[in-house]
Protein backbone atom coordinates (compact mmCIF):
# COMPACT_ATOMS: atom_id res chain seq x y z
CA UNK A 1 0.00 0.00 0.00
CA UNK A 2 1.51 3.52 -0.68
CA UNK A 3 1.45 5.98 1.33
CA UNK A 4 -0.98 7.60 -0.84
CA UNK A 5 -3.08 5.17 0.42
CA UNK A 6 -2.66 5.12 3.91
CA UNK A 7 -3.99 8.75 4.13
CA UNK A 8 -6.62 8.07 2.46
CA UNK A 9 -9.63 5.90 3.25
CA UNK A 10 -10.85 1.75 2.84
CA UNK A 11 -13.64 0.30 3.33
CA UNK A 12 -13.12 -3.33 3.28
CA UNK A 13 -16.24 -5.34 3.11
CA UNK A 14 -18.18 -3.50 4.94
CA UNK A 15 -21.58 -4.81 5.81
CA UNK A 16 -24.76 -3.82 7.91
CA UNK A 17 -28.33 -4.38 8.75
CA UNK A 18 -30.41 -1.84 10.06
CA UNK A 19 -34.29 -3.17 10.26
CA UNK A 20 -35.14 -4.56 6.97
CA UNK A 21 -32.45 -2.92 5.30
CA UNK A 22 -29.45 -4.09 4.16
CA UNK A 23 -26.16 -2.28 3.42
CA UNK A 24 -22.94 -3.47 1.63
CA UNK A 25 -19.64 -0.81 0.87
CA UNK A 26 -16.55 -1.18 -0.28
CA UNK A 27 -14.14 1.03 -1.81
CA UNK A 28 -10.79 2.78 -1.73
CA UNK A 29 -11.00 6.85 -1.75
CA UNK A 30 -8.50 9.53 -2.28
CA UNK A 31 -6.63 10.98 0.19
CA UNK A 32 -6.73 14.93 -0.08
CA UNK A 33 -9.50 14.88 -2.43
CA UNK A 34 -13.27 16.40 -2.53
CA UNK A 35 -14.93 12.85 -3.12
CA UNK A 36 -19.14 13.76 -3.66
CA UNK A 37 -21.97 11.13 -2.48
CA UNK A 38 -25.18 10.41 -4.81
CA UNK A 39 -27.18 8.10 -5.37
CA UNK A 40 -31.23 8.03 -5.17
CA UNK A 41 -33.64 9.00 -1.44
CA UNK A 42 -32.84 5.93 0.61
CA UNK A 43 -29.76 4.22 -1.12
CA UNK A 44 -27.73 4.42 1.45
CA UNK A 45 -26.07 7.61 1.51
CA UNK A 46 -26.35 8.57 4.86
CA UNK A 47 -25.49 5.30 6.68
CA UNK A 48 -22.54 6.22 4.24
CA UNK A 49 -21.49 9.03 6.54
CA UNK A 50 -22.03 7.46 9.67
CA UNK A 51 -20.70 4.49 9.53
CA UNK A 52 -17.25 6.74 8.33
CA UNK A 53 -18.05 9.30 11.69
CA UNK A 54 -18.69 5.79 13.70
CA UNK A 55 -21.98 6.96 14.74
CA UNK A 56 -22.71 3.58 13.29
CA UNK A 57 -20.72 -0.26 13.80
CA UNK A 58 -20.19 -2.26 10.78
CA UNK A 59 -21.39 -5.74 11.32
CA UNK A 60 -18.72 -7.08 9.10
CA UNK A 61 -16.14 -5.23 7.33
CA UNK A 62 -13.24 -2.83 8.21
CA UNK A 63 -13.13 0.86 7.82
CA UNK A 64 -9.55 2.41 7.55
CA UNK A 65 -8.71 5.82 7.55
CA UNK A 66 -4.81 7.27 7.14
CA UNK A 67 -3.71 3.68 7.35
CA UNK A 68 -5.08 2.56 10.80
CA UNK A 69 -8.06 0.34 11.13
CA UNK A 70 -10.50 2.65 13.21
CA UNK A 71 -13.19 0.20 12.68
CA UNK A 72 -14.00 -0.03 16.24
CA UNK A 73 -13.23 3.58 17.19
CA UNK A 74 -15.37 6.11 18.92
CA UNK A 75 -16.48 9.04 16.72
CA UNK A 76 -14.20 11.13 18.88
CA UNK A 77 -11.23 9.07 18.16
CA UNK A 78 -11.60 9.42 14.67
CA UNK A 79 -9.74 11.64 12.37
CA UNK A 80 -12.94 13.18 11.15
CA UNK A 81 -15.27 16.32 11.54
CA UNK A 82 -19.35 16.39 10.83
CA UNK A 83 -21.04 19.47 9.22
CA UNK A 84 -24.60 18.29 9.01
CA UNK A 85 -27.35 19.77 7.01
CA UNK A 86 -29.01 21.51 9.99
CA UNK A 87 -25.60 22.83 11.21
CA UNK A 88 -25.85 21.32 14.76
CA UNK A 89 -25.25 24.51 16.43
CA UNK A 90 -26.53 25.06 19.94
CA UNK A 91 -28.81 27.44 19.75
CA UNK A 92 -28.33 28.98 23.65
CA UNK A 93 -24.59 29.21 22.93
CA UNK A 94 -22.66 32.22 21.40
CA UNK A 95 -20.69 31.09 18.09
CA UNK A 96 -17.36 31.40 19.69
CA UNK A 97 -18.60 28.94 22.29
CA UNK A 98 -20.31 26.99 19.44
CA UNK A 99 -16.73 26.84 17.84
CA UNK A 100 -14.77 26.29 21.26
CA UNK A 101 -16.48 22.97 22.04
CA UNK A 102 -14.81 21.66 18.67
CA UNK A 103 -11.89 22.04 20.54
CA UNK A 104 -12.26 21.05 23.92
CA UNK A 105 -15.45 19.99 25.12
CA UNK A 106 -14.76 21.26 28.69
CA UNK A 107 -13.90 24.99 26.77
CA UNK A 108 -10.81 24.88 28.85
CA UNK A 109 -9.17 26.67 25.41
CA UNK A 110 -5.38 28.00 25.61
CA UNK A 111 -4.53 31.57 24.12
CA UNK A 112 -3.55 29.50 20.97
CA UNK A 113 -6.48 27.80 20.96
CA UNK A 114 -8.33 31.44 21.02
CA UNK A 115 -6.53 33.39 18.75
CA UNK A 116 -6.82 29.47 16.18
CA UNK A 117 -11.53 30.17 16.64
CA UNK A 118 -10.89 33.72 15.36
CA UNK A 119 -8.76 32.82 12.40
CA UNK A 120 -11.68 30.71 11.49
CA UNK A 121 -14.14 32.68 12.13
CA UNK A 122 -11.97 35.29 9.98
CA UNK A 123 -11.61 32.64 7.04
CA UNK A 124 -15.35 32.09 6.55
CA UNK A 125 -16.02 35.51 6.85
CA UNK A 126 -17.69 36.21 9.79
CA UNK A 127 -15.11 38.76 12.02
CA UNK A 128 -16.25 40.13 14.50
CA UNK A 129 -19.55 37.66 14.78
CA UNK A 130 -18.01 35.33 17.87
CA UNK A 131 -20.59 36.54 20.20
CA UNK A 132 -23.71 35.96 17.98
CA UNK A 133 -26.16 33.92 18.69
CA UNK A 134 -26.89 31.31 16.12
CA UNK A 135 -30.80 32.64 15.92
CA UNK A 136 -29.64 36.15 14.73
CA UNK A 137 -28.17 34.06 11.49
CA UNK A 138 -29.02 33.45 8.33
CA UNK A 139 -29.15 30.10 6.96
CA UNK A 140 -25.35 31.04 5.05
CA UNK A 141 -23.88 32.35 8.40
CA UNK A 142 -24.98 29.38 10.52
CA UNK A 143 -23.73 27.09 7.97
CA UNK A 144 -20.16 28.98 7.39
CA UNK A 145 -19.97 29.19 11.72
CA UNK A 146 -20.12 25.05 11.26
CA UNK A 147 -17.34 25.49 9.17
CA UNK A 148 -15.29 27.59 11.75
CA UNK A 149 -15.91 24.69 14.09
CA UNK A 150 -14.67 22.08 11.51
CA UNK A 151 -11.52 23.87 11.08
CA UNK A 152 -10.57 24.49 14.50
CA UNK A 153 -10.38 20.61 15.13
CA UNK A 154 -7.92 20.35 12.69
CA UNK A 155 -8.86 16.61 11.65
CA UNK A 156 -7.40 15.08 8.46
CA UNK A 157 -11.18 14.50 6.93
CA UNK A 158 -14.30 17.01 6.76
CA UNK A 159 -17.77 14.70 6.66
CA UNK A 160 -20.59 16.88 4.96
CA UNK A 161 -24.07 16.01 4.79
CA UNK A 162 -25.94 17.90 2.20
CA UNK A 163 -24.84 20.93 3.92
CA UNK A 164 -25.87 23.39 1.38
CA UNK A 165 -29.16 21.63 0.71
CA UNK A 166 -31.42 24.24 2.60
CA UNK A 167 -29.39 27.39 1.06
CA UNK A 168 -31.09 29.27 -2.04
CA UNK A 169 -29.00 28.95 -5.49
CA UNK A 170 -26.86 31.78 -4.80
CA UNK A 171 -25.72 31.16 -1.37
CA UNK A 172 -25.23 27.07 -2.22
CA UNK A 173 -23.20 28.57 -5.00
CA UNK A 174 -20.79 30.97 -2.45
CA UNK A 175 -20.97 27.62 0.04
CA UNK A 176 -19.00 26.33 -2.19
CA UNK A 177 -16.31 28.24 -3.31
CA UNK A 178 -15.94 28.39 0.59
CA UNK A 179 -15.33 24.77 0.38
CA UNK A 180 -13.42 24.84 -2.48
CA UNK A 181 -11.04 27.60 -0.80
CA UNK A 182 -10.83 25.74 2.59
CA UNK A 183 -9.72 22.67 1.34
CA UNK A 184 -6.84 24.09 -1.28
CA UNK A 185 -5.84 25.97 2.02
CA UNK A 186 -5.76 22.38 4.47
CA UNK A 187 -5.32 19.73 1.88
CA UNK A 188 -7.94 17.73 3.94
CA UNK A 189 -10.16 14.80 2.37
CA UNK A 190 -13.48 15.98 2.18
CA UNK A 191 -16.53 13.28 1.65
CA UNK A 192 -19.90 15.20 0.79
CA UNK A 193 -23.32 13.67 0.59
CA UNK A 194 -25.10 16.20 -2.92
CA UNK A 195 -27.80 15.72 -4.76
CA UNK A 196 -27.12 18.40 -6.75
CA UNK A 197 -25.08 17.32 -10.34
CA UNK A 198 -23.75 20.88 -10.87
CA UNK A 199 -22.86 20.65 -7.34
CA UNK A 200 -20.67 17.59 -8.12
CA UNK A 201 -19.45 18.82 -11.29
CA UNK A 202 -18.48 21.85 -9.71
CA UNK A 203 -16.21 21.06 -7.06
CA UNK A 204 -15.47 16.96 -7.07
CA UNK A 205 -12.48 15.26 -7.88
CA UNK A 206 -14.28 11.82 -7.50
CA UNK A 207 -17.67 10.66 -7.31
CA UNK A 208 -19.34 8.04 -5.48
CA UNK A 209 -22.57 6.57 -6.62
CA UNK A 210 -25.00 4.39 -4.03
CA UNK A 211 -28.45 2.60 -4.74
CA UNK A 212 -30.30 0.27 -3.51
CA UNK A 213 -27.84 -0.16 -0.23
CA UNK A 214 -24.36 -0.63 -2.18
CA UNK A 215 -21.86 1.10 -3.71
CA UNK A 216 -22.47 0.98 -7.84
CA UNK A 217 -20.12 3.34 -8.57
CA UNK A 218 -16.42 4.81 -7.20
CA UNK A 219 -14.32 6.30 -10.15
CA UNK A 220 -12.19 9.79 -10.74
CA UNK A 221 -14.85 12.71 -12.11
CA UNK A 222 -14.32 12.31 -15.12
CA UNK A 223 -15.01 8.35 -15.48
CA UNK A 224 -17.89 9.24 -13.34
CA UNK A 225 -19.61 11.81 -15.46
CA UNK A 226 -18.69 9.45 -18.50
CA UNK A 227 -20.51 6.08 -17.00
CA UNK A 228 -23.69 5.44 -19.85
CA UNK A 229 -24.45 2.19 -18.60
CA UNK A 230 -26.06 3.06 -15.41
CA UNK A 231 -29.74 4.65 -15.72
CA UNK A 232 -30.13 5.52 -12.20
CA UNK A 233 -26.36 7.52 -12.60
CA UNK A 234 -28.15 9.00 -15.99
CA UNK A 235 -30.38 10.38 -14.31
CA UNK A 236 -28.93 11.70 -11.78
CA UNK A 237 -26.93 13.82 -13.90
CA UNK A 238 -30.02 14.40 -15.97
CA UNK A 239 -28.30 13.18 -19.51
């Protein structure tokens, strides 16, 4: 394995059951790459996610990320970060307390640590907002404060879950030159869940295709956009 490789991440195999649904995954993904998620409502795309976070166990199977078999690993001793759809701020907290708990649960945050929340709050462009409260927000501002908290912990890869999926046009579009900009700036691997194809097209390096439970489809961009001999792929990119 190279160390291309190692950084990157495997599943091996990986199999669960939840109810009466079954879900099978395996592939090998790009380390330092945007790598986007499709696939139809209810392939699979979500279990996806969480079975990378560990907010879900593998009945069968082995996850690796960077090399090391985390399989078995708490979501907190993963190298990974969550931005959900809904943000998951709290809404009685300030965002620089919002941003501190990525750091240190306890907020027992050094002077570094400080001066590291408003850099990021500075490099999604929202100076001077650490003592907002999330509810004064628009949908853009809560989403880019998520992104403040996802680069103060500083993990290796960024877990997005349709993120930009309750943003108008225009703001999905700035979301993602944000994204775009933040990872040419960390190098990190970024997996996120679209269902948007000019979403994909705009800012993937490799796609990712699920239905019905399984992993169809894992292939560079451009052997992804090429694929004619999968209708459910068709028409998600509405050829």
């Amino acid at each position: 394995m190279t160390a291309a490789d190692q950084a990157g991440i495997e599943m091996e195999d990986v199999r669960l059951k939840l109810g009466t649904h079954a879900f099978h995954f395996d592939c090998r993904l790009p380390a330092g790459r945007i790598v986007a998620v499709s696939g139809p409502s209810g392939a699979g795309k979500s279990t996806f996610l969480n079975l990378l976070a560990g907010f879900e166990r593998p009945d069968v199977g082995r996850i690796r990320m960077r090399g090391a078999d985390v399989t078995a690993a708490y979501p907190a001793e993963r190298p990974v970060s969550v931005v959900f759809q809904d943000n998951n701020l709290f809404a009685h907290l300030d965002l620089f307390t919002n941003v501190g708990l990525g750091i240190d649960s306890t907020l027992k945050l050094t002077a570094e640590d400080r001066r590291n929340i408003s850099e990021a709050f500075e490099k999604v462009g929202l100076a001077n907002f650490e003592r907002r409260m999330p509810a004064t927000l628009s949908g853009g501002e809560r989403q880019r404060a998520a992104f403040a908290r996802a680069l103060v912990r500083k993990r290796a890869v960024l877990l997005l879950d349709e993120p930009f999926a309750a943003l108008d046009p225009g703001l999905r579009a700035d979301m993602a030159e944000l994204l775009l900009g933040l990872h040419m700036e960390t190098g990190n691997t970024v997996i996120i869940v679209s269902h948007d194809p000019d979403e994909v097209r705009r800012i993937a390096d490799y796609g990712v295709f699920i239905d019905k439970g399984a992993i169809v489809l894992a292939a560079p961009l451009s052997d992804y956009l090429a694929r004619e001999d999968m209708p459910a792929l068709r028409q998600f990119l509405r050829r």
